[in-house]
PDB file of N, CA and C in Angstrom:
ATOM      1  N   UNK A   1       8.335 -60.954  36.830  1.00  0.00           N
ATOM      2  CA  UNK A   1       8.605 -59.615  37.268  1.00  0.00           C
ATOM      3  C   UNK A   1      10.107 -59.379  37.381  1.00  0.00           C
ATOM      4  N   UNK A   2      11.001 -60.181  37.843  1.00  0.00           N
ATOM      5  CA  UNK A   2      12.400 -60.072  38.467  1.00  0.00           C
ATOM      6  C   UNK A   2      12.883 -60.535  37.438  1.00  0.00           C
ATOM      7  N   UNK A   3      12.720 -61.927  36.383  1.00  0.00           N
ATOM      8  CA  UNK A   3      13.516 -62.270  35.848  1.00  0.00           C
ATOM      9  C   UNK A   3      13.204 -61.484  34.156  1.00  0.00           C
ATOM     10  N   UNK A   4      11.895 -61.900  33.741  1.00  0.00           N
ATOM     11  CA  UNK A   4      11.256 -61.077  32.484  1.00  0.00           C
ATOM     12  C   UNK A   4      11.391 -60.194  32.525  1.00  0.00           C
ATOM     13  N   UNK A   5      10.987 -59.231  33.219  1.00  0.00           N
ATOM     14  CA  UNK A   5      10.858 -58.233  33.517  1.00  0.00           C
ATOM     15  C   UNK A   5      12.077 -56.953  34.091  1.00  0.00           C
ATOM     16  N   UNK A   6      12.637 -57.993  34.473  1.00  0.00           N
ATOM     17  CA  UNK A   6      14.169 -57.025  35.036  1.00  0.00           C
ATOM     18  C   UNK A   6      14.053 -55.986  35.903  1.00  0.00           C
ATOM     19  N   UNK A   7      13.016 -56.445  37.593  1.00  0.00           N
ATOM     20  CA  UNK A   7      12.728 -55.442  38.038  1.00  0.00           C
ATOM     21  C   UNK A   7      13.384 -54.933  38.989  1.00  0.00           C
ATOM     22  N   UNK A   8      13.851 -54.024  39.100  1.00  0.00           N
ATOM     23  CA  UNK A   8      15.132 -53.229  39.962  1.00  0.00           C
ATOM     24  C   UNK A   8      14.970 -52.645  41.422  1.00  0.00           C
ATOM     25  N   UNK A   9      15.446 -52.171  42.331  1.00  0.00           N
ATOM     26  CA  UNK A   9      15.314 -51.486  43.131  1.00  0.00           C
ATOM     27  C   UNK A   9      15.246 -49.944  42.476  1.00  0.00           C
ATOM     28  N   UNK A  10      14.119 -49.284  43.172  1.00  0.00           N
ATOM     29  CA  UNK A  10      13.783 -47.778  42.787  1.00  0.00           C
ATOM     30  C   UNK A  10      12.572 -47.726  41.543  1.00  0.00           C
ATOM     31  N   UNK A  11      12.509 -48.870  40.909  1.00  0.00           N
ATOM     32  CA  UNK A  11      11.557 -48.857  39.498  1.00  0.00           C
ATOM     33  C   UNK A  11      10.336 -48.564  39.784  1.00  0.00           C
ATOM     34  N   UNK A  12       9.190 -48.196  39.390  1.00  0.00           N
ATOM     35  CA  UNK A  12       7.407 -48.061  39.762  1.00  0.00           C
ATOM     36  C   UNK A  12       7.077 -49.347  38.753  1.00  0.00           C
ATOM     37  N   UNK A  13       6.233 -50.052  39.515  1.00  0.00           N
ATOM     38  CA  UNK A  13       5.156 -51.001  39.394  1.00  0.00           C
ATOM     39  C   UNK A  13       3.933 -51.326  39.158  1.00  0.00           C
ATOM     40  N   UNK A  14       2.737 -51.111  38.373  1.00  0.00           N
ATOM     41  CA  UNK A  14       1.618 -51.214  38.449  1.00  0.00           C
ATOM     42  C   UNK A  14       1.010 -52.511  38.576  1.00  0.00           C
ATOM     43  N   UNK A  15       0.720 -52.817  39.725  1.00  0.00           N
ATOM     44  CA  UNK A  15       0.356 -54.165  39.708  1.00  0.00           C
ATOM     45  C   UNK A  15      -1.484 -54.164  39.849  1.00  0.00           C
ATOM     46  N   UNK A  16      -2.170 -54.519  38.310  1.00  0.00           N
ATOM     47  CA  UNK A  16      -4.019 -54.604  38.591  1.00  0.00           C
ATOM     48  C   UNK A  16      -3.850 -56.104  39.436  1.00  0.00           C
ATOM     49  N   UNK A  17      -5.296 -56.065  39.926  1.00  0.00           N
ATOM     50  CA  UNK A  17      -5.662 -56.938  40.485  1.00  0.00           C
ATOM     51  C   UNK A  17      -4.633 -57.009  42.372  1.00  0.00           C
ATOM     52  N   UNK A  18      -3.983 -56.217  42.580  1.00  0.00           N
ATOM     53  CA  UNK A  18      -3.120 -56.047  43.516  1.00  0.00           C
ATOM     54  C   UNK A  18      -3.963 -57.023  44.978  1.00  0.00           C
ATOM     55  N   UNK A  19      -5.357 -56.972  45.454  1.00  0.00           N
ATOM     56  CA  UNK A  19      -5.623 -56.899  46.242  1.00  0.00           C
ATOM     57  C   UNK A  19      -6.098 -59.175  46.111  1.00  0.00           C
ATOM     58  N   UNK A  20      -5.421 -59.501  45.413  1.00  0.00           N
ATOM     59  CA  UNK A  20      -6.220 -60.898  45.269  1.00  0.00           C
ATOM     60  C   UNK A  20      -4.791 -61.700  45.952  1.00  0.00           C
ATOM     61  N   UNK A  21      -5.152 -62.673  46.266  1.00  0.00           N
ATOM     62  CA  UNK A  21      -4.224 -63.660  46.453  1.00  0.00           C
ATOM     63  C   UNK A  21      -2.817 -63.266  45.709  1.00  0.00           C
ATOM     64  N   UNK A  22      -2.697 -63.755  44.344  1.00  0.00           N
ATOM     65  CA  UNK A  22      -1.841 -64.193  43.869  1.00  0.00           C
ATOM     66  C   UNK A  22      -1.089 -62.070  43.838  1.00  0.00           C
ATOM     67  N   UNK A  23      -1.958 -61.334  43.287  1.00  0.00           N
ATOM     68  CA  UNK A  23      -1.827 -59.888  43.550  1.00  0.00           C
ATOM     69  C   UNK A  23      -0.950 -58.879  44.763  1.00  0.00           C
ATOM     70  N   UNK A  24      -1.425 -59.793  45.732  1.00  0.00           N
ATOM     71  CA  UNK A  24      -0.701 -59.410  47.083  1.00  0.00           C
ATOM     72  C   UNK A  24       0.560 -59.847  47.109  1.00  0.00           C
ATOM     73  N   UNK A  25       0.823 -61.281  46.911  1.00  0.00           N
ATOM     74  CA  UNK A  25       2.033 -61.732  46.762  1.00  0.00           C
ATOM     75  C   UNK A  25       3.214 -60.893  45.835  1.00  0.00           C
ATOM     76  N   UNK A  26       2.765 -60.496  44.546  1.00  0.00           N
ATOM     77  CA  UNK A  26       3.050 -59.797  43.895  1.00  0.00           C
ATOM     78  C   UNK A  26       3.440 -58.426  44.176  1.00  0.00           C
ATOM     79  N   UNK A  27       2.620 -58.160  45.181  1.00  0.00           N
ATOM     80  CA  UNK A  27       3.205 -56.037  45.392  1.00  0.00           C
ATOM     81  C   UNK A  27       4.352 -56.586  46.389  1.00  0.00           C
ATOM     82  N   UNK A  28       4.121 -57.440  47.461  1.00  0.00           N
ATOM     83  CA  UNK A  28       5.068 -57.823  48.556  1.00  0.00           C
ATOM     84  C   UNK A  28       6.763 -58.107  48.146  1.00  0.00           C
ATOM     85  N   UNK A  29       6.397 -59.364  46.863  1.00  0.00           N
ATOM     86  CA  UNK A  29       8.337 -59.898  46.066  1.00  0.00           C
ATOM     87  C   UNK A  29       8.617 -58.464  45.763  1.00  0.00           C
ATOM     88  N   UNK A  30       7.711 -57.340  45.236  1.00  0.00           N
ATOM     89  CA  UNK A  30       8.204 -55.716  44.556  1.00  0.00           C
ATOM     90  C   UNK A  30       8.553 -55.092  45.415  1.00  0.00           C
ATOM     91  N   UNK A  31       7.729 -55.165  46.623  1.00  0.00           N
ATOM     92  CA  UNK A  31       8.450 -54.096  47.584  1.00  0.00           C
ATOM     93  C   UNK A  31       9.890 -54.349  48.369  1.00  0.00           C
ATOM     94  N   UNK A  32      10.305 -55.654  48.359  1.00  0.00           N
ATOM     95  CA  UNK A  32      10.812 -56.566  49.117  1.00  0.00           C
ATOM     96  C   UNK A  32      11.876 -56.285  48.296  1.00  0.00           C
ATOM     97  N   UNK A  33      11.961 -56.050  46.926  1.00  0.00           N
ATOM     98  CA  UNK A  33      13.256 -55.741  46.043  1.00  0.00           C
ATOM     99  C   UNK A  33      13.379 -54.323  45.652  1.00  0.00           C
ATOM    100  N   UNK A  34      12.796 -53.240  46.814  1.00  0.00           N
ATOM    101  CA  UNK A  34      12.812 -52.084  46.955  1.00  0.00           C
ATOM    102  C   UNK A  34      12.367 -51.189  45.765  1.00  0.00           C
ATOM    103  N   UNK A  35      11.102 -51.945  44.928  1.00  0.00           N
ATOM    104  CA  UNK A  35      10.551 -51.055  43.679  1.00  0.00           C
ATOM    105  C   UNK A  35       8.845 -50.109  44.493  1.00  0.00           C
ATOM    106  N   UNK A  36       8.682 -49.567  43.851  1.00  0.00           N
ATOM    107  CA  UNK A  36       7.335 -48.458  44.431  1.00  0.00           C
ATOM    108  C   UNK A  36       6.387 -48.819  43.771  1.00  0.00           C
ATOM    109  N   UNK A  37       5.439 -49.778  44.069  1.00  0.00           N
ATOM    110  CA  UNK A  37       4.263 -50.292  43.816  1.00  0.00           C
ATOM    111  C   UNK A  37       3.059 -49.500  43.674  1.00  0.00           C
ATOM    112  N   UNK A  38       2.728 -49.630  42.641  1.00  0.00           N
ATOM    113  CA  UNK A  38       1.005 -49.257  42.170  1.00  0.00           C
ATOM    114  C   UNK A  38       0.245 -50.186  42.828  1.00  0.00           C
ATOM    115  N   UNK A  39      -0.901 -49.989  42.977  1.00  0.00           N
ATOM    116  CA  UNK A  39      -1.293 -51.014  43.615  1.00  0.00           C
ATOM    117  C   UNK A  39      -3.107 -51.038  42.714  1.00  0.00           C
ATOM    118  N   UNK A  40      -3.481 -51.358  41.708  1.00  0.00           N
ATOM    119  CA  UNK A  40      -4.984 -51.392  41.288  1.00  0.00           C
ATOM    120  C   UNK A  40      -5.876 -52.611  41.631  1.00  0.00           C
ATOM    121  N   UNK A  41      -7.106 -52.218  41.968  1.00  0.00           N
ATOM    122  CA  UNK A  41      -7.665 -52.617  43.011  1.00  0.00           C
ATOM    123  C   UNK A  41      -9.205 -52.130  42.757  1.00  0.00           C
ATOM    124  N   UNK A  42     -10.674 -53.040  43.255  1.00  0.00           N
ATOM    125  CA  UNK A  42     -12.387 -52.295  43.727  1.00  0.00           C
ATOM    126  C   UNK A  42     -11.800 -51.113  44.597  1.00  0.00           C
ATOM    127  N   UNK A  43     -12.610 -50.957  44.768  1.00  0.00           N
ATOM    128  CA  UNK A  43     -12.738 -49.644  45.831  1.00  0.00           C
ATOM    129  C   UNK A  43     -12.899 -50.159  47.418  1.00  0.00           C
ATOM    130  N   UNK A  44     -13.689 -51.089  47.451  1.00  0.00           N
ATOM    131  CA  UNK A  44     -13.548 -51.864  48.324  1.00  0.00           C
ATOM    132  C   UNK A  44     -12.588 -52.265  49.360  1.00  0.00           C
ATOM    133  N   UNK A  45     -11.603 -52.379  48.112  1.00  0.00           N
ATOM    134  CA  UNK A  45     -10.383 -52.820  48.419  1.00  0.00           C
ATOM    135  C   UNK A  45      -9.358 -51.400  48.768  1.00  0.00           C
ATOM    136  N   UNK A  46      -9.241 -50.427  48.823  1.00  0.00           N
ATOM    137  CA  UNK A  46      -8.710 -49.780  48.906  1.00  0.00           C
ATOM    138  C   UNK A  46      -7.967 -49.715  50.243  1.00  0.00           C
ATOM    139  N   UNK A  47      -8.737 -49.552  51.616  1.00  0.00           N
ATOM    140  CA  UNK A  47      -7.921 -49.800  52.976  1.00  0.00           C
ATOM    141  C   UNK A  47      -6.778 -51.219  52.688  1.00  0.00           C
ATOM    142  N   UNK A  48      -7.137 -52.138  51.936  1.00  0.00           N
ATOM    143  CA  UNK A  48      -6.133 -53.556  51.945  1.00  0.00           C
ATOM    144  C   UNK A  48      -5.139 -53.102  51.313  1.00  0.00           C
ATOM    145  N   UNK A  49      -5.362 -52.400  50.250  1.00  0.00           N
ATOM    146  CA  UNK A  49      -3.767 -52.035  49.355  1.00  0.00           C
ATOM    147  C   UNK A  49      -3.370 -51.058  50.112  1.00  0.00           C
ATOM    148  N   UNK A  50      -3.611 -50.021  50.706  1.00  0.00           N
ATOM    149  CA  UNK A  50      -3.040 -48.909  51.778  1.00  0.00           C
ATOM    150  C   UNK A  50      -2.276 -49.891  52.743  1.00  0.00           C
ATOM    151  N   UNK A  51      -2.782 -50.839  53.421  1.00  0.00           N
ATOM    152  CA  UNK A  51      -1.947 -51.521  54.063  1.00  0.00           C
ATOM    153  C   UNK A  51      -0.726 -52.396  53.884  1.00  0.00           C
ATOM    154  N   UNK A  52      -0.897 -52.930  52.691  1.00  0.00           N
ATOM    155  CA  UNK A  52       0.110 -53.402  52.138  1.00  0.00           C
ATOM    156  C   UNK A  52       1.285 -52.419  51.461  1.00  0.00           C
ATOM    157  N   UNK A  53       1.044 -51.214  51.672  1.00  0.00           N
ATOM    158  CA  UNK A  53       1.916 -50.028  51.676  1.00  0.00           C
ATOM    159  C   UNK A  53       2.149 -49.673  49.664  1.00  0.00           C
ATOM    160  N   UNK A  54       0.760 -49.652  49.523  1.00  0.00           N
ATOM    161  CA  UNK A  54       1.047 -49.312  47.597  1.00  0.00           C
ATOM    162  C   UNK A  54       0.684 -48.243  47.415  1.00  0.00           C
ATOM    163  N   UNK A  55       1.056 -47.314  46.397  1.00  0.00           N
ATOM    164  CA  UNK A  55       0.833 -46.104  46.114  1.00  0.00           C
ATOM    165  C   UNK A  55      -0.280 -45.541  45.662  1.00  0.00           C
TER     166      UNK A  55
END
């Protein structure tokens, strides 16, 4: 994401699978380097990615 990817502060993110282990970790390093996270996800899952603050 940071190094391949070249991900910046301010950039949008779509991260699928957002709500899994390795997924969560993933929206968190994005938000943490001030990019605006997508967050795809079950439906299920929807209150978990709201909390983790994804769009």
């Amino acid at each position: 994401m940071f190094t391949y990817g070249e991900l910046k502060a301010g950039q949008r993110i779509l991260i699928q699978g957002a709500s899994s282990g390795v997924g969560s970790f993933a929206v968190q390093s994005a938000k943490a380097k001030g990019a605006y996270v997508i967050g795809a996800a079950s439906t299920t899952n929807v209150v978990y990615l709201d909390q983790l603050g994804t769009l």
